[in-house]
Protein backbone atom coordinates (compact mmCIF):
# COMPACT_ATOMS: atom_id res chain seq x y z
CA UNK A 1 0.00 0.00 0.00
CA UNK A 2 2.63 2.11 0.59
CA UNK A 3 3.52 2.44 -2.74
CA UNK A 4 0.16 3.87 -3.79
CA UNK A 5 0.85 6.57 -2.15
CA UNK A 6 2.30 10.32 -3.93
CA UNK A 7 2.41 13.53 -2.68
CA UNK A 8 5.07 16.41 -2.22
CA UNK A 9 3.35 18.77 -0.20
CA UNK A 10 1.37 18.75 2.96
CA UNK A 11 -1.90 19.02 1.27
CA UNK A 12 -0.94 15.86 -0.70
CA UNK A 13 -0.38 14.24 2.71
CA UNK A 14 -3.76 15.26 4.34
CA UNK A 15 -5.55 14.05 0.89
CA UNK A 16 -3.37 10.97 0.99
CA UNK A 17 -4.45 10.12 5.04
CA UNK A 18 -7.66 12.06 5.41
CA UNK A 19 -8.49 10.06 8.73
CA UNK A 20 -7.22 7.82 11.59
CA UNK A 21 -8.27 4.84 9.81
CA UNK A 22 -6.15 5.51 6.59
CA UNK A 23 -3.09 6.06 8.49
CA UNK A 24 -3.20 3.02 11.02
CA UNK A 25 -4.14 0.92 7.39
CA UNK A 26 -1.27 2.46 5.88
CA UNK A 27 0.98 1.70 9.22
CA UNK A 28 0.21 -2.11 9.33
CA UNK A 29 1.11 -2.45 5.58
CA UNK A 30 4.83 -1.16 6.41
CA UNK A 31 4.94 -2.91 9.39
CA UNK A 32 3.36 -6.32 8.06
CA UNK A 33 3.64 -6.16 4.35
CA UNK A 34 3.35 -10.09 4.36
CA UNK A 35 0.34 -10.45 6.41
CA UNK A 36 -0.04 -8.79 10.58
CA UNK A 37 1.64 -10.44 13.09
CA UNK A 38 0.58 -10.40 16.67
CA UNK A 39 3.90 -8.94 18.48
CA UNK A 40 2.08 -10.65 21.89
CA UNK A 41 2.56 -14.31 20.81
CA UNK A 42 4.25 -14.26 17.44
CA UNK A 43 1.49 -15.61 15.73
CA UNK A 44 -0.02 -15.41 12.07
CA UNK A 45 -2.71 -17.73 11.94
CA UNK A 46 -5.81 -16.08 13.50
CA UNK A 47 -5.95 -12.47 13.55
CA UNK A 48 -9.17 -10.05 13.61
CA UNK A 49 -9.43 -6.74 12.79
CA UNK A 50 -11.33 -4.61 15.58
CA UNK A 51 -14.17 -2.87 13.75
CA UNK A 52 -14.53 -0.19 16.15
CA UNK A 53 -11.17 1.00 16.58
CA UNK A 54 -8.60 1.57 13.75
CA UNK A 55 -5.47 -0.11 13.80
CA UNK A 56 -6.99 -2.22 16.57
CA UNK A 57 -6.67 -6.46 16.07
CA UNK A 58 -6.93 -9.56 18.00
CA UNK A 59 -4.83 -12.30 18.04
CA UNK A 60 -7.28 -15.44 18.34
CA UNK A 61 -4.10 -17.92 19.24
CA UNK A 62 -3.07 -15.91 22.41
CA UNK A 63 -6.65 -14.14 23.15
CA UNK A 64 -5.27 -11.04 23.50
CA UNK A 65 -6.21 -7.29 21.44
CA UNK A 66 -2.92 -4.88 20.38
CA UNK A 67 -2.59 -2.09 18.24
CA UNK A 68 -0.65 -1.23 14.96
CA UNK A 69 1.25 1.16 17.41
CA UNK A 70 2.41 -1.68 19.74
CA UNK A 71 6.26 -2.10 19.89
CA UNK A 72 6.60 1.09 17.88
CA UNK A 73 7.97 4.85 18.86
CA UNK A 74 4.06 5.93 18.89
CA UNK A 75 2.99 3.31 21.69
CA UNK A 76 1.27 5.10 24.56
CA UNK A 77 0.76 8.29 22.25
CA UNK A 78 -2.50 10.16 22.38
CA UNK A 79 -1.65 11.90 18.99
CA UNK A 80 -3.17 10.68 16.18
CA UNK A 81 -1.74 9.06 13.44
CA UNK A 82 -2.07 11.79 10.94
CA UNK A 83 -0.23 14.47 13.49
CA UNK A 84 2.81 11.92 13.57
CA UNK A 85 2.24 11.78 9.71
CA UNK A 86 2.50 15.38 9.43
CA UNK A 87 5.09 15.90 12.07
CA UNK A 88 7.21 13.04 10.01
CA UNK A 89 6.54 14.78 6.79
CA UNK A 90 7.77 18.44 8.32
CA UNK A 91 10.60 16.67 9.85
CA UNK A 92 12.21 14.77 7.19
CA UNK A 93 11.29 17.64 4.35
CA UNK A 94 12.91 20.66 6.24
CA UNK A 95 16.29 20.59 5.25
CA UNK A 96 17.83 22.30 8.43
CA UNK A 97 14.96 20.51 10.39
CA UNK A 98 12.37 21.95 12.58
CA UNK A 99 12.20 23.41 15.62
CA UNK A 100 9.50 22.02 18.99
CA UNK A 101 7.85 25.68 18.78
CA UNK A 102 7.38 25.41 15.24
CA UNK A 103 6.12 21.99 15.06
CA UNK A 104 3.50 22.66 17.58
CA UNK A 105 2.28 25.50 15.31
CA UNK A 106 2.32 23.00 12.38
CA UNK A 107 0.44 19.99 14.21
CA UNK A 108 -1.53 22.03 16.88
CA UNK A 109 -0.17 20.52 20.24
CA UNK A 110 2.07 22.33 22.73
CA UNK A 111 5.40 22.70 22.71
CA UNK A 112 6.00 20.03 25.12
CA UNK A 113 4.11 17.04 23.57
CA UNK A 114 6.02 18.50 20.06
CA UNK A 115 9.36 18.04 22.05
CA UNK A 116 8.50 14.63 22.80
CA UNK A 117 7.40 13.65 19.02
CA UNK A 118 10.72 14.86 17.63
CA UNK A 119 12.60 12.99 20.05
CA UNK A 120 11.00 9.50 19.17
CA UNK A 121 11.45 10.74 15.43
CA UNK A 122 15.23 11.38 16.16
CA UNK A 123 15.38 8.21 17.88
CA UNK A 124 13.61 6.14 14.71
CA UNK A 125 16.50 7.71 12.65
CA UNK A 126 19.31 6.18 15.16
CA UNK A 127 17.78 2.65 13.98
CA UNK A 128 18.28 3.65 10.74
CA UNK A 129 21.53 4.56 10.97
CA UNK A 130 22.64 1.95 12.64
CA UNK A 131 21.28 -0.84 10.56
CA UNK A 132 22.18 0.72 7.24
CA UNK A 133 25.77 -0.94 7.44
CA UNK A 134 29.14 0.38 6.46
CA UNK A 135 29.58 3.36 3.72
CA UNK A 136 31.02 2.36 0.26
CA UNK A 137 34.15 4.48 -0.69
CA UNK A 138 35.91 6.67 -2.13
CA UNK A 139 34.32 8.53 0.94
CA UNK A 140 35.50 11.88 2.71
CA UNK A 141 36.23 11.99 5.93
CA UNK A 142 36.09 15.27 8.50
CA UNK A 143 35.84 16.78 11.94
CA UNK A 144 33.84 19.29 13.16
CA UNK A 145 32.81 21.32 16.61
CA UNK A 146 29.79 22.42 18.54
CA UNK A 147 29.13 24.95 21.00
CA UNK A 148 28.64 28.38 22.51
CA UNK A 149 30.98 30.60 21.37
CA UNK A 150 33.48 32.19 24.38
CA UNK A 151 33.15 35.70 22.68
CA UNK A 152 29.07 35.21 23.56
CA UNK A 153 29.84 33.92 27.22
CA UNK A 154 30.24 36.00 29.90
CA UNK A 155 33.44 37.12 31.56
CA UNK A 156 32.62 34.68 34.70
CA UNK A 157 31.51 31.76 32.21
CA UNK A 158 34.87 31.97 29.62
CA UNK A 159 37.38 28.75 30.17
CA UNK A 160 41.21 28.55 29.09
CA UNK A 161 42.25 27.06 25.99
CA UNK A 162 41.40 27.11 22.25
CA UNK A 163 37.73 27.87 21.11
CA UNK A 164 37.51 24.13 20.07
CA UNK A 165 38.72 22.69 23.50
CA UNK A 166 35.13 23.97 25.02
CA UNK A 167 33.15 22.75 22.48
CA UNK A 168 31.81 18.99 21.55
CA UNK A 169 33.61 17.09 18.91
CA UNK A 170 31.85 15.27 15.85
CA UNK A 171 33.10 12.71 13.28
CA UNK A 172 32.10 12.27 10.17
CA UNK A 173 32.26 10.22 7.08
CA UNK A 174 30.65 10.72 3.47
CA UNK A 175 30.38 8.74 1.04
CA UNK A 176 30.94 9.84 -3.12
CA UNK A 177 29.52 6.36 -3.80
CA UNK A 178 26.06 6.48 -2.33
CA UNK A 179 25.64 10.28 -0.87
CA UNK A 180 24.87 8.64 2.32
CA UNK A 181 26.78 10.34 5.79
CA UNK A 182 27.27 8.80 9.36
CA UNK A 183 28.20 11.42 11.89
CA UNK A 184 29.38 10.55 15.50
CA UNK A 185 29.83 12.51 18.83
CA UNK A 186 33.68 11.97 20.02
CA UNK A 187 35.55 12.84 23.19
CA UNK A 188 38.12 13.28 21.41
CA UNK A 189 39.79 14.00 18.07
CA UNK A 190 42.44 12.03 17.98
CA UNK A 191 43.87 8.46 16.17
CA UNK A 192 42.58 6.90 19.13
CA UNK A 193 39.23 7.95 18.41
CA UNK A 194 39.22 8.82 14.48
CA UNK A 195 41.10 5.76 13.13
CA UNK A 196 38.52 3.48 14.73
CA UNK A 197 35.62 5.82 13.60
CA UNK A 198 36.88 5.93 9.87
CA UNK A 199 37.25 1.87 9.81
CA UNK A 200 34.22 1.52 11.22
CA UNK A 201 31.93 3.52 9.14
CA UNK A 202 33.77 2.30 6.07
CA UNK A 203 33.87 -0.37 3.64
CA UNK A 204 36.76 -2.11 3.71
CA UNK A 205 39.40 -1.04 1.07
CA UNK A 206 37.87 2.17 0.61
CA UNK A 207 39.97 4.94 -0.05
CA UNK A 208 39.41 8.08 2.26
CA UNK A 209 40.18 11.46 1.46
CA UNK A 210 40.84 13.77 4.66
CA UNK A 211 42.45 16.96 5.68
CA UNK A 212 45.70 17.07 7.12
CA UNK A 213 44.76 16.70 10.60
CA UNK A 214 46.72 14.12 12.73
CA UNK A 215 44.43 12.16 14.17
CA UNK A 216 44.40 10.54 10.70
CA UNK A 217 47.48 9.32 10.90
CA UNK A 218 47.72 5.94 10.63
CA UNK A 219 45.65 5.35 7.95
CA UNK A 220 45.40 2.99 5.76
CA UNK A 221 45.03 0.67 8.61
CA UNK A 222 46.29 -2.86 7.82
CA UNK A 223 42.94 -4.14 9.17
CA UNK A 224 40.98 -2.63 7.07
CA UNK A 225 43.49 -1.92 3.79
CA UNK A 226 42.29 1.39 3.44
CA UNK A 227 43.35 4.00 1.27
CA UNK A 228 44.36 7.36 2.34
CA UNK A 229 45.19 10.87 0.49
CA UNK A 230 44.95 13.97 2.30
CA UNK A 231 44.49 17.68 1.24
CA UNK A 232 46.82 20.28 3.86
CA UNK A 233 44.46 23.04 4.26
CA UNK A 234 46.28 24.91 6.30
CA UNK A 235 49.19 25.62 2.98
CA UNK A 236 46.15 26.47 1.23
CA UNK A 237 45.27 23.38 -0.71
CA UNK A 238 41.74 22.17 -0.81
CA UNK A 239 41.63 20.18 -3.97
CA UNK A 240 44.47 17.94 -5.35
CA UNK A 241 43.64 15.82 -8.49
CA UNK A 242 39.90 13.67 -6.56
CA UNK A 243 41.62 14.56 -2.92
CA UNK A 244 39.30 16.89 -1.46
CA UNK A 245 37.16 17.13 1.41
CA UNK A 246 33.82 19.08 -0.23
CA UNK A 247 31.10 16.63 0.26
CA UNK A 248 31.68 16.35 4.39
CA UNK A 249 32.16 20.16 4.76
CA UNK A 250 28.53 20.71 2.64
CA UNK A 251 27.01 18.12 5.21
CA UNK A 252 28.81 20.26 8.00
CA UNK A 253 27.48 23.67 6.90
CA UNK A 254 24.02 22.26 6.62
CA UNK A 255 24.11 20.97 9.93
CA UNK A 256 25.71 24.03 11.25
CA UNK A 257 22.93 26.20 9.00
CA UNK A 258 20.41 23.84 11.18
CA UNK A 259 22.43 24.81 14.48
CA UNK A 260 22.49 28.18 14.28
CA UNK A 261 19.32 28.90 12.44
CA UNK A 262 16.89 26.72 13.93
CA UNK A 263 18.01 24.92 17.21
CA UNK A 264 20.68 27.48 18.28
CA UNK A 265 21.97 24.63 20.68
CA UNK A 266 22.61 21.35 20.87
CA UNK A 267 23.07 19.67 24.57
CA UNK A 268 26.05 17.01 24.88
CA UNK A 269 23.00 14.59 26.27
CA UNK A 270 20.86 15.21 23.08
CA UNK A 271 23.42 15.94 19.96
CA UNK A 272 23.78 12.08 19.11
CA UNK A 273 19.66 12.37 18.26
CA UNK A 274 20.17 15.67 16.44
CA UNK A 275 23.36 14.38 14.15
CA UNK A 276 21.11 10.96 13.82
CA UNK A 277 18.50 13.03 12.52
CA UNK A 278 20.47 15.01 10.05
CA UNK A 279 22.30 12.37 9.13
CA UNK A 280 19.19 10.64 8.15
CA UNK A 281 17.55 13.25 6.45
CA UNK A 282 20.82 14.04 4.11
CA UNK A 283 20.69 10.14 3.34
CA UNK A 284 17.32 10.35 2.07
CA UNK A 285 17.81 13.24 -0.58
CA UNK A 286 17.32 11.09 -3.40
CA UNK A 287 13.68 9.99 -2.11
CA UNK A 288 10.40 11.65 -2.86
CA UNK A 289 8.30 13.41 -0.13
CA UNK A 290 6.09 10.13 0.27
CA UNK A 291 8.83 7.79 0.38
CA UNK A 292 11.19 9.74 2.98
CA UNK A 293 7.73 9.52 5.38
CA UNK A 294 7.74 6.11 5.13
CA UNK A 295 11.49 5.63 5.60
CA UNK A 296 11.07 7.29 8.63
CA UNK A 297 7.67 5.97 10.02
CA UNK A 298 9.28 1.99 9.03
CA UNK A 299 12.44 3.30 11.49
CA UNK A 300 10.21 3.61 14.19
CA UNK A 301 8.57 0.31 14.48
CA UNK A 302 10.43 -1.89 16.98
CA UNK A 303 11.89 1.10 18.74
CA UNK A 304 10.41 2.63 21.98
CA UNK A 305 11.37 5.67 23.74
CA UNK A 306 9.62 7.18 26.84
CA UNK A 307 9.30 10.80 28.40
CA UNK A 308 11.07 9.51 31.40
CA UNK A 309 14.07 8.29 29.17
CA UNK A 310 14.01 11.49 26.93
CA UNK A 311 14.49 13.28 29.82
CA UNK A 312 16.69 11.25 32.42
């Protein structure tokens, strides 16, 4: 069913899922495109469809009722369906993505309840992140910081050291091959800490184009057999023959267009969810509207995340 689907704007969407029922039918059909699947017991044999309440079954083998919404990132959610449709849709279309006051404007809820949508959205694009597997190379790799600036702290708030010591630390890896970026928070940016990063996020035998920082050092790594050419920015060279670093520093200045623009902070605690979110929107730039709202509403089934979690 999902394929039946095409819009590109949100009046497309509302036409597309005019009403609870639409959207939980539309919901089971990602979740169960080979038939629905009581998440109680397992089973497949003898399943009913409540008539009175969409997205609503029973499972006939264990007795029990569930919902479309069970085991998913809108369990226990008094929203309807078509909000998280819309808020999906806003989300994943905004290229610099979308603030909580904002999104309550768009969906009609406060800004609290939008807080707590865009955090189990964030959280469906960690599980796509993580189970979308290695990049394929050539693929550019990069560093980058985040935080307050110490000319915009006060006098009594300013610590020692470099701008960049005072600031959170983010790897990040792009691929030429497939577009597709994976973005990590580090302690530190160092070979400890990049080499590791790099291999990880990497095909193996990829070559990987970086600056001329040090904490790539050490690549190729005879693990992984990867090869490395580096551009020395700090001479003035940015491009040498297909060494260049272009495609990680235009994911970095969207991100940091999103960070100043929109957000204007990310918390340590919540910047994994924000670079998993832009991460996962910048992967999806090939897709249509329709299909980057069901990319993102398949990402949440399986995943759970409650208010006490979100804010703990």
């Amino acid at each position: 069913m999902s394929n039946n689907h095409g819009y590109n704007n949100v009046v497309g969407l509302l036409d597309a899922f005019p009403d609870e029922a639409a959207c939980a039918e539309h919901l089971a059909a990602l979740r169960w495109p080979d038939g629905v699947t009581c998440p109680l017991c397992q089973s497949t044999r003898k399943i009913g469809q409540v008539a009175t309440r969409p997205g609503l079954y029973k499972c006939w083998d264990c007795g029990k009722q569930f919902s479309v919404r069970k085991g998913t990132i809108y369990e226990e959610s008094r929203l309807p369906l078509r909000k998280w449709y819309l808020a999906a849709f806003l989300m994943t279309t905004s290229r610099k993505g979308i603030s909580s006051l904002q999104l309550a404007r768009e969906i009609g809820t406060t800004q609290k309840t939008a807080w707590f949508v865009l955090g189990r959205l964030r959280k469906a694009a960690e599980h796509a992140g993580s189970a979308a597997g290695t990049l394929p190379g050539p693929v550019e790799a990069d560093e980058s910081y985040f935080g307050g600036r110490q000319k915009n702290r006060h006098e009594s708030q300013k610590l020692p050291g470099r701008g960049t010591a005072n600031k959170m630390a983010v790897a990040g890896v792009v691929s030429r091959t497939s577009g597709h970026a994976v973005a990590r928070q580090i302690d530190q940016p160092d070979r400890a800490t990049l080499i590791p990063f790099v291999e990880g996020a990497t095909d193996p035998g990829a070559t990987v184009y970086t600056d001329e920082h040090s904490g790539y050092t050490g690549l190729p790594s005879l693990f992984n057999r990867l090869t490395h050419e580096t551009v020395n920015h700090s001479a003035g060279e940015y491009v040498r023959g297909k060494a260049h670093t272009n495609g990680v520093e235009s994911f970095w200045a969207l991100l940091k267009r999103g960070y100043h623009g929109v957000f204007h902070d990310f918390s340590q605690k919540h910047l994994p969810r924000y670079l998993a979110e832009f991460s996962h929107r910048w992967n999806m730039l090939p897709l249509s509207s329709a299909q980057r709202v069901d990319a993102i509403l398949k990402a949440g089934i399986g995943e759970r995340l409650t208010y006490e979690e979100l804010i703990s």
